[in-house]
PDB file of N, CA and C in Angstrom:
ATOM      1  N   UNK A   1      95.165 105.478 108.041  1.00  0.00           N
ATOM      2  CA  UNK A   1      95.270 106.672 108.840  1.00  0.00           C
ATOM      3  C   UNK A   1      94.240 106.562 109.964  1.00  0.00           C
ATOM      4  N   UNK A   2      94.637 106.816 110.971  1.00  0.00           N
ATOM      5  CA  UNK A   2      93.761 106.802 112.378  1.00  0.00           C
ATOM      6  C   UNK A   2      92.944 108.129 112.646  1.00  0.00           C
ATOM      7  N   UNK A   3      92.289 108.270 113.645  1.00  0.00           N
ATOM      8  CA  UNK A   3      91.020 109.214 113.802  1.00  0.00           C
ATOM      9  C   UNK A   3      92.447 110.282 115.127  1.00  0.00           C
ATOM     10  N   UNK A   4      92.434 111.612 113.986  1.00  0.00           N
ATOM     11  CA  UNK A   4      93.402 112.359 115.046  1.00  0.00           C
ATOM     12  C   UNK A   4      94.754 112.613 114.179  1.00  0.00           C
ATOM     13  N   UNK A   5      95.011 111.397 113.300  1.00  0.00           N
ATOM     14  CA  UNK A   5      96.744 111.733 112.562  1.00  0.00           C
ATOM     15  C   UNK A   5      96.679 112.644 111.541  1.00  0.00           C
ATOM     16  N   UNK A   6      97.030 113.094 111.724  1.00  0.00           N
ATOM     17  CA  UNK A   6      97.541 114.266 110.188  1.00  0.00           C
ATOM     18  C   UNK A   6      97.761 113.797 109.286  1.00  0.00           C
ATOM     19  N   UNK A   7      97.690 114.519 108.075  1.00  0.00           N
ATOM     20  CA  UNK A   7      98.061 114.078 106.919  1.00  0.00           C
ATOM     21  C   UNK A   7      99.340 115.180 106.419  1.00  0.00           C
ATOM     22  N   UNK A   8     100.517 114.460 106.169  1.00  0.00           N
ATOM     23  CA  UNK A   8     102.032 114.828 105.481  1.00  0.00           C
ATOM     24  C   UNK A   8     101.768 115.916 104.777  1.00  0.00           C
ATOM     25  N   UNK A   9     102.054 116.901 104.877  1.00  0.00           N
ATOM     26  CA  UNK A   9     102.531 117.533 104.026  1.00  0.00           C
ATOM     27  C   UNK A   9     103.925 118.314 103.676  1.00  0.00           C
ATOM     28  N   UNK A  10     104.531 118.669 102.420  1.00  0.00           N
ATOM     29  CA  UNK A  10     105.684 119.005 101.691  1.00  0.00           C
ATOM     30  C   UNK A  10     105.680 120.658 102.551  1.00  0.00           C
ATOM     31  N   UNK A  11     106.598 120.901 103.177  1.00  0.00           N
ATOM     32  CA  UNK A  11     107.338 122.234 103.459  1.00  0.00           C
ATOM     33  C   UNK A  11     108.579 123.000 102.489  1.00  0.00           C
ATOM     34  N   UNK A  12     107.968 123.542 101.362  1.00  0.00           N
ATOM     35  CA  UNK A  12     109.111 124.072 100.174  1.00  0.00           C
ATOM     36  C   UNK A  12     109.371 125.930 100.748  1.00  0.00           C
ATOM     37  N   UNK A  13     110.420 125.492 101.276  1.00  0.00           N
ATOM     38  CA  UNK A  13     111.339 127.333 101.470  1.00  0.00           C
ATOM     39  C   UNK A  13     111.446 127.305 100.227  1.00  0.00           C
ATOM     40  N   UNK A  14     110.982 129.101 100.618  1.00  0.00           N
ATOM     41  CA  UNK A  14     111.508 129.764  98.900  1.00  0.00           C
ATOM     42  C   UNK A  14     112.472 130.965  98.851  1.00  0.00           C
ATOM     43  N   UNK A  15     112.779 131.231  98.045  1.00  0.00           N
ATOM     44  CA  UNK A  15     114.031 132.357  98.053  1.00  0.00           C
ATOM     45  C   UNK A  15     113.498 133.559  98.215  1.00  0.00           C
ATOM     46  N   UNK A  16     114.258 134.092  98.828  1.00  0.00           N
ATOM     47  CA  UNK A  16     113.708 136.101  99.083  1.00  0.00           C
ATOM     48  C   UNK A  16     113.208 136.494  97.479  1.00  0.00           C
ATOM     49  N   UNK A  17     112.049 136.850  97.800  1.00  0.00           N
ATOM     50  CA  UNK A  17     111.685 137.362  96.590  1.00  0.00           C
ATOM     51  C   UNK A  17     110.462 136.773  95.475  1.00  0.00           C
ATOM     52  N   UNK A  18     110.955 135.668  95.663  1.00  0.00           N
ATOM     53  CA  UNK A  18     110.230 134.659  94.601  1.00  0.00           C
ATOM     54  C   UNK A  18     109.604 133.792  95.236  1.00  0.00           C
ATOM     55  N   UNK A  19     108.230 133.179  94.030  1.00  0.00           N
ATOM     56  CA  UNK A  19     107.526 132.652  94.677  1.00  0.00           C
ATOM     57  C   UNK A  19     107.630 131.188  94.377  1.00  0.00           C
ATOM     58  N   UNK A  20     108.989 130.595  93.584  1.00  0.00           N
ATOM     59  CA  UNK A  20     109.362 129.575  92.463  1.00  0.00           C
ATOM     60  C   UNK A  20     109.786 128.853  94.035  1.00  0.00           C
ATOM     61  N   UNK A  21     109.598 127.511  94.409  1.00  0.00           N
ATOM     62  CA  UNK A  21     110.196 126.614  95.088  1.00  0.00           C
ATOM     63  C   UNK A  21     111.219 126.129  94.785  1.00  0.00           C
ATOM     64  N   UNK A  22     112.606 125.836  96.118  1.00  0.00           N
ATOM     65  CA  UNK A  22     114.200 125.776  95.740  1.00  0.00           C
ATOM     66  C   UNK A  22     113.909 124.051  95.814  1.00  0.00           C
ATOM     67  N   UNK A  23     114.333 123.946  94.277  1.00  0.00           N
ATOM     68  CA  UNK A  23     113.881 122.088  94.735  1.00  0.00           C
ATOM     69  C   UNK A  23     115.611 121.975  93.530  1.00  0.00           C
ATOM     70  N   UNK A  24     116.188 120.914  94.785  1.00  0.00           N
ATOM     71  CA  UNK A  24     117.738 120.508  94.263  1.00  0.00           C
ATOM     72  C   UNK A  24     117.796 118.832  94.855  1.00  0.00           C
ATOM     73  N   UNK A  25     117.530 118.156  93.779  1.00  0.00           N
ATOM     74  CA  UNK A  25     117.729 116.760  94.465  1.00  0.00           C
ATOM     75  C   UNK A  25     119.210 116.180  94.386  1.00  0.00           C
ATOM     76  N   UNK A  26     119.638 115.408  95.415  1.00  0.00           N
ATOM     77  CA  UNK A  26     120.516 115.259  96.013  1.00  0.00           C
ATOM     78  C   UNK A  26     121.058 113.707  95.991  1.00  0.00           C
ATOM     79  N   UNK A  27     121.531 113.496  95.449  1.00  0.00           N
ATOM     80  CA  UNK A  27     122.235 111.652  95.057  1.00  0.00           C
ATOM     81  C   UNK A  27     122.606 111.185  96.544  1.00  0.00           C
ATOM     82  N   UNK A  28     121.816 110.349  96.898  1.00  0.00           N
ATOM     83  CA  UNK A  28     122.427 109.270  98.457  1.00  0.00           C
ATOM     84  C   UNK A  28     122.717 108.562  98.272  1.00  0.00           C
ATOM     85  N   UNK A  29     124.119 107.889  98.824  1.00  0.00           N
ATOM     86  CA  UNK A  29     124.659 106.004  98.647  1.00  0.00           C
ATOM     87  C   UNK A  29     123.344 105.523  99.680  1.00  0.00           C
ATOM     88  N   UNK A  30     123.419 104.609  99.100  1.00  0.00           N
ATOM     89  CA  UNK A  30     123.056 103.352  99.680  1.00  0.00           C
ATOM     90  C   UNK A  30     124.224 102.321 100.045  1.00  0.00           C
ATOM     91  N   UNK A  31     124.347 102.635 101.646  1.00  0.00           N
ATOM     92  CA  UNK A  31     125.500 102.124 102.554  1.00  0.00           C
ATOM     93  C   UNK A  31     125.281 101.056 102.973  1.00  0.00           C
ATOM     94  N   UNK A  32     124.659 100.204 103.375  1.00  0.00           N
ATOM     95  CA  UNK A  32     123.995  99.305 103.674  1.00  0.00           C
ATOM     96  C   UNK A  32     122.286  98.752 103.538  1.00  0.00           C
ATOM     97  N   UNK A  33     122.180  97.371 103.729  1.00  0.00           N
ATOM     98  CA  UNK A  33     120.979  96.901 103.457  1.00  0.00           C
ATOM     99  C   UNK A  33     120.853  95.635 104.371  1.00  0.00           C
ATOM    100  N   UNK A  34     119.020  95.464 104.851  1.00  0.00           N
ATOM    101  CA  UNK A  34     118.819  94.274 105.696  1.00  0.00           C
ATOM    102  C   UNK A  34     117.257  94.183 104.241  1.00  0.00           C
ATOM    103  N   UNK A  35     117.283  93.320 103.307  1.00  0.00           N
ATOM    104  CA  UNK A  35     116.355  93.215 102.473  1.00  0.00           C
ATOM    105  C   UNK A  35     115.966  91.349 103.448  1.00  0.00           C
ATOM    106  N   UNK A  36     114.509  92.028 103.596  1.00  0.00           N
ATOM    107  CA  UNK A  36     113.722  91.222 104.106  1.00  0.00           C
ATOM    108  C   UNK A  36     112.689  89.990 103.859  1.00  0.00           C
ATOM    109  N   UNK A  37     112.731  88.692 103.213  1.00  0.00           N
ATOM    110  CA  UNK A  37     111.462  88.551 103.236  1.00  0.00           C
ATOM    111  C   UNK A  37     110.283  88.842 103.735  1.00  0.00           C
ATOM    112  N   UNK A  38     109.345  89.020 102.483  1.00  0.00           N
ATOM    113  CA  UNK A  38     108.115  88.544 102.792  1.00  0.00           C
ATOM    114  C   UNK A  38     107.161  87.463 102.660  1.00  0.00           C
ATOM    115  N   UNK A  39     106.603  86.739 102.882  1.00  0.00           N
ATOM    116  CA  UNK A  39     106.148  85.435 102.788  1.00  0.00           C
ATOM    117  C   UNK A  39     104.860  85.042 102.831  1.00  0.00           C
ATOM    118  N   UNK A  40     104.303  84.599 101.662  1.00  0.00           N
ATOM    119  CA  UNK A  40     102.646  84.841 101.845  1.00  0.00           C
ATOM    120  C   UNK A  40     102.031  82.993 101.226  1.00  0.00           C
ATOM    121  N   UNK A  41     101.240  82.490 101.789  1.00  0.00           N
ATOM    122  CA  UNK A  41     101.021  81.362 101.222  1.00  0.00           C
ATOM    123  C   UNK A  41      99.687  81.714 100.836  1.00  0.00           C
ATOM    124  N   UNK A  42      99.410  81.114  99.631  1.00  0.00           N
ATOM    125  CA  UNK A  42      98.146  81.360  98.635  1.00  0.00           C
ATOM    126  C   UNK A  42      96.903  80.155  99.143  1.00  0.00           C
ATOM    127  N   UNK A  43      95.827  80.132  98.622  1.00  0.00           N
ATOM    128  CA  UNK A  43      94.886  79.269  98.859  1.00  0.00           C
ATOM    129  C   UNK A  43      95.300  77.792  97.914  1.00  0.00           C
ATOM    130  N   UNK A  44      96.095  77.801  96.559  1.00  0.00           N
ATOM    131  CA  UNK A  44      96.079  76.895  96.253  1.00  0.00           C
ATOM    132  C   UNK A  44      97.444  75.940  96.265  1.00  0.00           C
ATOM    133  N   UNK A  45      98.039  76.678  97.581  1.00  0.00           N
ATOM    134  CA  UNK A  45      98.991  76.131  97.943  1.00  0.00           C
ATOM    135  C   UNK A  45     100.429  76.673  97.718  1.00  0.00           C
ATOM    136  N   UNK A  46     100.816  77.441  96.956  1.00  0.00           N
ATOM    137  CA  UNK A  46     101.945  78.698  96.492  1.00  0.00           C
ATOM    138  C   UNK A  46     102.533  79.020  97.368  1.00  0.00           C
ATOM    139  N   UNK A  47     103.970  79.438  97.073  1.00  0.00           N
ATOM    140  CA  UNK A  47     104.299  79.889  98.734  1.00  0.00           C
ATOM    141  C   UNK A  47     104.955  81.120  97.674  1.00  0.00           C
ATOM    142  N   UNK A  48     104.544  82.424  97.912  1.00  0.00           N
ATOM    143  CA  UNK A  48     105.260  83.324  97.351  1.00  0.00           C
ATOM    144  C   UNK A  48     106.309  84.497  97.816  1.00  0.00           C
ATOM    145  N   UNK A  49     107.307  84.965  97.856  1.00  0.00           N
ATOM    146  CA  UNK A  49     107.969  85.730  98.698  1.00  0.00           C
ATOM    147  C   UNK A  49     108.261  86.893  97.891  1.00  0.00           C
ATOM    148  N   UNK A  50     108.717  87.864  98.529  1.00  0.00           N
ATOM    149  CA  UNK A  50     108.665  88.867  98.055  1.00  0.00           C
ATOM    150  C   UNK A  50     109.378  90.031  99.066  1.00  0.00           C
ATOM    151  N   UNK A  51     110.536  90.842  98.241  1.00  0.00           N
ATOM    152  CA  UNK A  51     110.996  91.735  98.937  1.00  0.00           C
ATOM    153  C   UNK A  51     111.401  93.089  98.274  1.00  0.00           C
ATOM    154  N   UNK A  52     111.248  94.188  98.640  1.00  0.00           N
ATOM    155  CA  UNK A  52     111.676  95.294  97.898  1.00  0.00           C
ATOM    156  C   UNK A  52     113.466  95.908  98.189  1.00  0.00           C
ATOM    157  N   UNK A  53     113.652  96.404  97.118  1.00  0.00           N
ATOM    158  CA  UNK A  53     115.123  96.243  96.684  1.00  0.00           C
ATOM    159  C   UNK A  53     115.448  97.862  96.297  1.00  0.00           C
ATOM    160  N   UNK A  54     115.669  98.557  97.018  1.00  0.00           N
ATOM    161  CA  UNK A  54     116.130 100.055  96.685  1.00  0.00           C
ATOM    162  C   UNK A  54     117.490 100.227  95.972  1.00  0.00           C
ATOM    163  N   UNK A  55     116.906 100.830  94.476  1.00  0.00           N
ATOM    164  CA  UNK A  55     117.824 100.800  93.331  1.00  0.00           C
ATOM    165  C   UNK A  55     118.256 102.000  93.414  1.00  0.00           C
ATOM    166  N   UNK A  56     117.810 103.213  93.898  1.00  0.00           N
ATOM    167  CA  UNK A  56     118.368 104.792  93.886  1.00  0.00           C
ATOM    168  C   UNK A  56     117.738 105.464  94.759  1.00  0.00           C
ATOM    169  N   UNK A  57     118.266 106.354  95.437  1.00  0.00           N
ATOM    170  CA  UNK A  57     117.668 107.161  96.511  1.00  0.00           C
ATOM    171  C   UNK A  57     118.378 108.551  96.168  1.00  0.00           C
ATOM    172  N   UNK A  58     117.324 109.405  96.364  1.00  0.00           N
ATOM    173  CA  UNK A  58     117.669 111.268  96.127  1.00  0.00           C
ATOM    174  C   UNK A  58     116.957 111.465  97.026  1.00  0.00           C
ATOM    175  N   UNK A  59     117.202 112.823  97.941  1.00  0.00           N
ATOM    176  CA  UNK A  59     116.994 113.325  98.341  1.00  0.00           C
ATOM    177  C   UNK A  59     116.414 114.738  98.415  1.00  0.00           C
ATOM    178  N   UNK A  60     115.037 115.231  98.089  1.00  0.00           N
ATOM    179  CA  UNK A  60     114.987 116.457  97.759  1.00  0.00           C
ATOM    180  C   UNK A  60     115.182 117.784  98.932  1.00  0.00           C
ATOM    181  N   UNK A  61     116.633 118.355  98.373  1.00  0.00           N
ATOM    182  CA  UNK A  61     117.230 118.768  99.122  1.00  0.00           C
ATOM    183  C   UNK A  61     116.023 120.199  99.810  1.00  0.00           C
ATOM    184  N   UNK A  62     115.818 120.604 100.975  1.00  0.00           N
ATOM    185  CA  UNK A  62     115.001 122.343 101.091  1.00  0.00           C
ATOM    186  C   UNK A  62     113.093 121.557 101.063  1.00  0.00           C
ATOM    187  N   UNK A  63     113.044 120.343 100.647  1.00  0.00           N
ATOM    188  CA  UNK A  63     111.805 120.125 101.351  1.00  0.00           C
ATOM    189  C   UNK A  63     111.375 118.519 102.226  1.00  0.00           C
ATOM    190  N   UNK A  64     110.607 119.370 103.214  1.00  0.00           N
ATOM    191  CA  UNK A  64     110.479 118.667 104.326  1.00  0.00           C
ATOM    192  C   UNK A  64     109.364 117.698 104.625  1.00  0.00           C
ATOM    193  N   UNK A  65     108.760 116.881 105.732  1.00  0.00           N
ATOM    194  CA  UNK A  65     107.697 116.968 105.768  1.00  0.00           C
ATOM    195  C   UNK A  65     106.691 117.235 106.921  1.00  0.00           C
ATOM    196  N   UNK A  66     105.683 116.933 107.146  1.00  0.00           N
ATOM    197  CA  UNK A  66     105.283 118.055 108.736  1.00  0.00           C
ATOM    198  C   UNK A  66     105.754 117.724 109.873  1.00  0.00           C
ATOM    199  N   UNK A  67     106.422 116.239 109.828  1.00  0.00           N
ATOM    200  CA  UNK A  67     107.734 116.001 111.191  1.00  0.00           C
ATOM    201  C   UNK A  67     109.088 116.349 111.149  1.00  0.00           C
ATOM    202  N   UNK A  68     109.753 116.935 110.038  1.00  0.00           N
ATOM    203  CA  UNK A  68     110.274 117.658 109.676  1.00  0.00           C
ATOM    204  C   UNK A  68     111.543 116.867 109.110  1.00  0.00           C
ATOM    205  N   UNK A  69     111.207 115.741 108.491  1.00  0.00           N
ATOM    206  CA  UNK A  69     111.987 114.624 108.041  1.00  0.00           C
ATOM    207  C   UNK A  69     112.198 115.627 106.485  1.00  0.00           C
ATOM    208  N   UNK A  70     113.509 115.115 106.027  1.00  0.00           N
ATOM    209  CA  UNK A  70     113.070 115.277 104.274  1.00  0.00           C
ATOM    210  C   UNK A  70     112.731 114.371 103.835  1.00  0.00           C
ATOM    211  N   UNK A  71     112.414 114.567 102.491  1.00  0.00           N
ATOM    212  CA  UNK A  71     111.520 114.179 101.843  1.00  0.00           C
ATOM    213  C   UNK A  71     112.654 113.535 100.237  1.00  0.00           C
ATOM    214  N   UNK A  72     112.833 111.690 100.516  1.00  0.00           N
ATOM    215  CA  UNK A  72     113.086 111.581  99.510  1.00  0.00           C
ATOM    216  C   UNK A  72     112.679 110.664  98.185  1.00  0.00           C
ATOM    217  N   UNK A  73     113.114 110.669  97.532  1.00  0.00           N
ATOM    218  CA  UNK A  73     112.196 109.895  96.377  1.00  0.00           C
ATOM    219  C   UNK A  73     113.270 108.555  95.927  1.00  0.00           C
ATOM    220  N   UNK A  74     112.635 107.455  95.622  1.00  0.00           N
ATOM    221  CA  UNK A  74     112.917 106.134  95.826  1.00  0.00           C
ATOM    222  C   UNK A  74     112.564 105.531  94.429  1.00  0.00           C
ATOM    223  N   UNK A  75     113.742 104.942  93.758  1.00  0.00           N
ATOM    224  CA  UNK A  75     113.342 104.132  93.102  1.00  0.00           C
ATOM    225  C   UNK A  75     113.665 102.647  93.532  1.00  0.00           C
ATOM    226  N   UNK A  76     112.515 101.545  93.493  1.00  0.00           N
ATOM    227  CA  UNK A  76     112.600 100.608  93.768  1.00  0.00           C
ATOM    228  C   UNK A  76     112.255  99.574  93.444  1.00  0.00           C
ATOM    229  N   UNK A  77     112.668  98.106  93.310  1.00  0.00           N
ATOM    230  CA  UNK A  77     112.387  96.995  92.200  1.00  0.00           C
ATOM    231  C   UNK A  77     112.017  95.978  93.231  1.00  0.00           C
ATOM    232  N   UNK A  78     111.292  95.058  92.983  1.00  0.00           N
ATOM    233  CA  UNK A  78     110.209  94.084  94.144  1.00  0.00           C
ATOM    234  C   UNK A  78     110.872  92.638  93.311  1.00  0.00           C
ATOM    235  N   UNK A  79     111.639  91.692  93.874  1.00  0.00           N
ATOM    236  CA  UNK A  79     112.128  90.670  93.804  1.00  0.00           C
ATOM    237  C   UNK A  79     111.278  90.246  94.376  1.00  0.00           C
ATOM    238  N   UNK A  80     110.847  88.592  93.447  1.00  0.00           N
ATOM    239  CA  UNK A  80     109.745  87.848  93.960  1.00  0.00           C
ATOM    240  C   UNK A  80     110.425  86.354  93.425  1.00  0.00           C
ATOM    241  N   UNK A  81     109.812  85.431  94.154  1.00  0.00           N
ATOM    242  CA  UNK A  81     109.912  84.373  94.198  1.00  0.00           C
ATOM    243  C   UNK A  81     108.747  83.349  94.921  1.00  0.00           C
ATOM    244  N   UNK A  82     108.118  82.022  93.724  1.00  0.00           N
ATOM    245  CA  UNK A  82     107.307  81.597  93.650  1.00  0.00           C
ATOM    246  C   UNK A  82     107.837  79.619  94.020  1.00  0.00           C
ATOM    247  N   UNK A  83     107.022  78.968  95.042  1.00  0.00           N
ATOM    248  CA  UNK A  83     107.100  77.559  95.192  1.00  0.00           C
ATOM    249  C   UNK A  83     105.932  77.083  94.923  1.00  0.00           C
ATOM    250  N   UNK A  84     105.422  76.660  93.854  1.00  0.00           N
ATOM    251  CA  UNK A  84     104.497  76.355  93.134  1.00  0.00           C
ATOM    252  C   UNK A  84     104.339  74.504  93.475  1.00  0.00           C
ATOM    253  N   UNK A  85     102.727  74.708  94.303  1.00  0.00           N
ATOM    254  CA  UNK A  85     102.761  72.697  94.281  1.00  0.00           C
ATOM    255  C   UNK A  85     102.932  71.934  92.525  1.00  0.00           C
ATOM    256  N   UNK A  86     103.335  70.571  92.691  1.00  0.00           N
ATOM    257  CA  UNK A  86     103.605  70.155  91.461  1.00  0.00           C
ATOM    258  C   UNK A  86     102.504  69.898  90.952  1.00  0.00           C
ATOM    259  N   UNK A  87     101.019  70.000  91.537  1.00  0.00           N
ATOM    260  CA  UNK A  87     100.010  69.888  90.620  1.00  0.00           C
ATOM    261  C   UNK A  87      99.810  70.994  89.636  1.00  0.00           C
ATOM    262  N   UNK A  88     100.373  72.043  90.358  1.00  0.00           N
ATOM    263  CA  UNK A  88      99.755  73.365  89.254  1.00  0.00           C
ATOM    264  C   UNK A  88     101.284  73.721  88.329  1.00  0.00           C
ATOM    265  N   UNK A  89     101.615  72.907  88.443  1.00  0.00           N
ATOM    266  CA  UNK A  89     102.787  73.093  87.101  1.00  0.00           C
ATOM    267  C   UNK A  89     102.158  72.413  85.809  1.00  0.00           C
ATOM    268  N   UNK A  90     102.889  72.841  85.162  1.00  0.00           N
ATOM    269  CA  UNK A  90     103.230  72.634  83.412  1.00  0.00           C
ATOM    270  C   UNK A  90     104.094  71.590  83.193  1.00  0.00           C
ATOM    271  N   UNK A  91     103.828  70.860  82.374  1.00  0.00           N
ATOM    272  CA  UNK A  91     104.745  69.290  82.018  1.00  0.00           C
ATOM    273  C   UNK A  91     106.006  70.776  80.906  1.00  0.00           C
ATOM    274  N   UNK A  92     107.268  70.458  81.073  1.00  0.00           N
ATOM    275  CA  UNK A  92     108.041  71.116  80.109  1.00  0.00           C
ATOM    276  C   UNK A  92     108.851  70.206  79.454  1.00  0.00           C
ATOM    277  N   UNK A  93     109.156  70.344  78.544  1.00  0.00           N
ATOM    278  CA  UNK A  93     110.220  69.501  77.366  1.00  0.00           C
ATOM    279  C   UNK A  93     111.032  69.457  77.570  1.00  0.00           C
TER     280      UNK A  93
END
């Protein structure tokens, strides 16, 4: 965070009357995908990659955030993949 940015916060409308927040989450397809490497080489030579993989997306429907985006919640699984030099391998059977 930089000197000046705000910090996010959740905008929950509530119903006439009550002080209970209207929270209704909301099932989104996932219509498409550009899953990206990432690519990191280690000191002892490793080349490891790595990309995140969005398994479910909801949407919580009635809250926002202070740019007035909603606000949704993500489940997500990190596919990785390792090129290991042949010194630091294991002899296998």
């Amino acid at each position: 965070m930089h000197a000046g940015d705000k910090m996010a916060k959740t905008v929950r409308p509530k119903k006439s009357g009550d002080k209970a927040p209207i929270e209704r989450i909301v099932d989104v397809d996932i219509k498409s995908t550009d899953e990206n490497w990432s690519t990191y080489k280690l000191g002892d030579g490793t080349v490891i990659r790595a990309r995140p993989v969005i398994v479910e997306a909801k949407r919580r429907e009635g809250e926002y955030n202070a740019q007035g985006d909603p606000i949704y919640n993500l489940e997500i699984a990190v596919v990785v993949s390792a090129k290991v030099p042949k010194k630091l391998k294991q002899k296998v059977n």
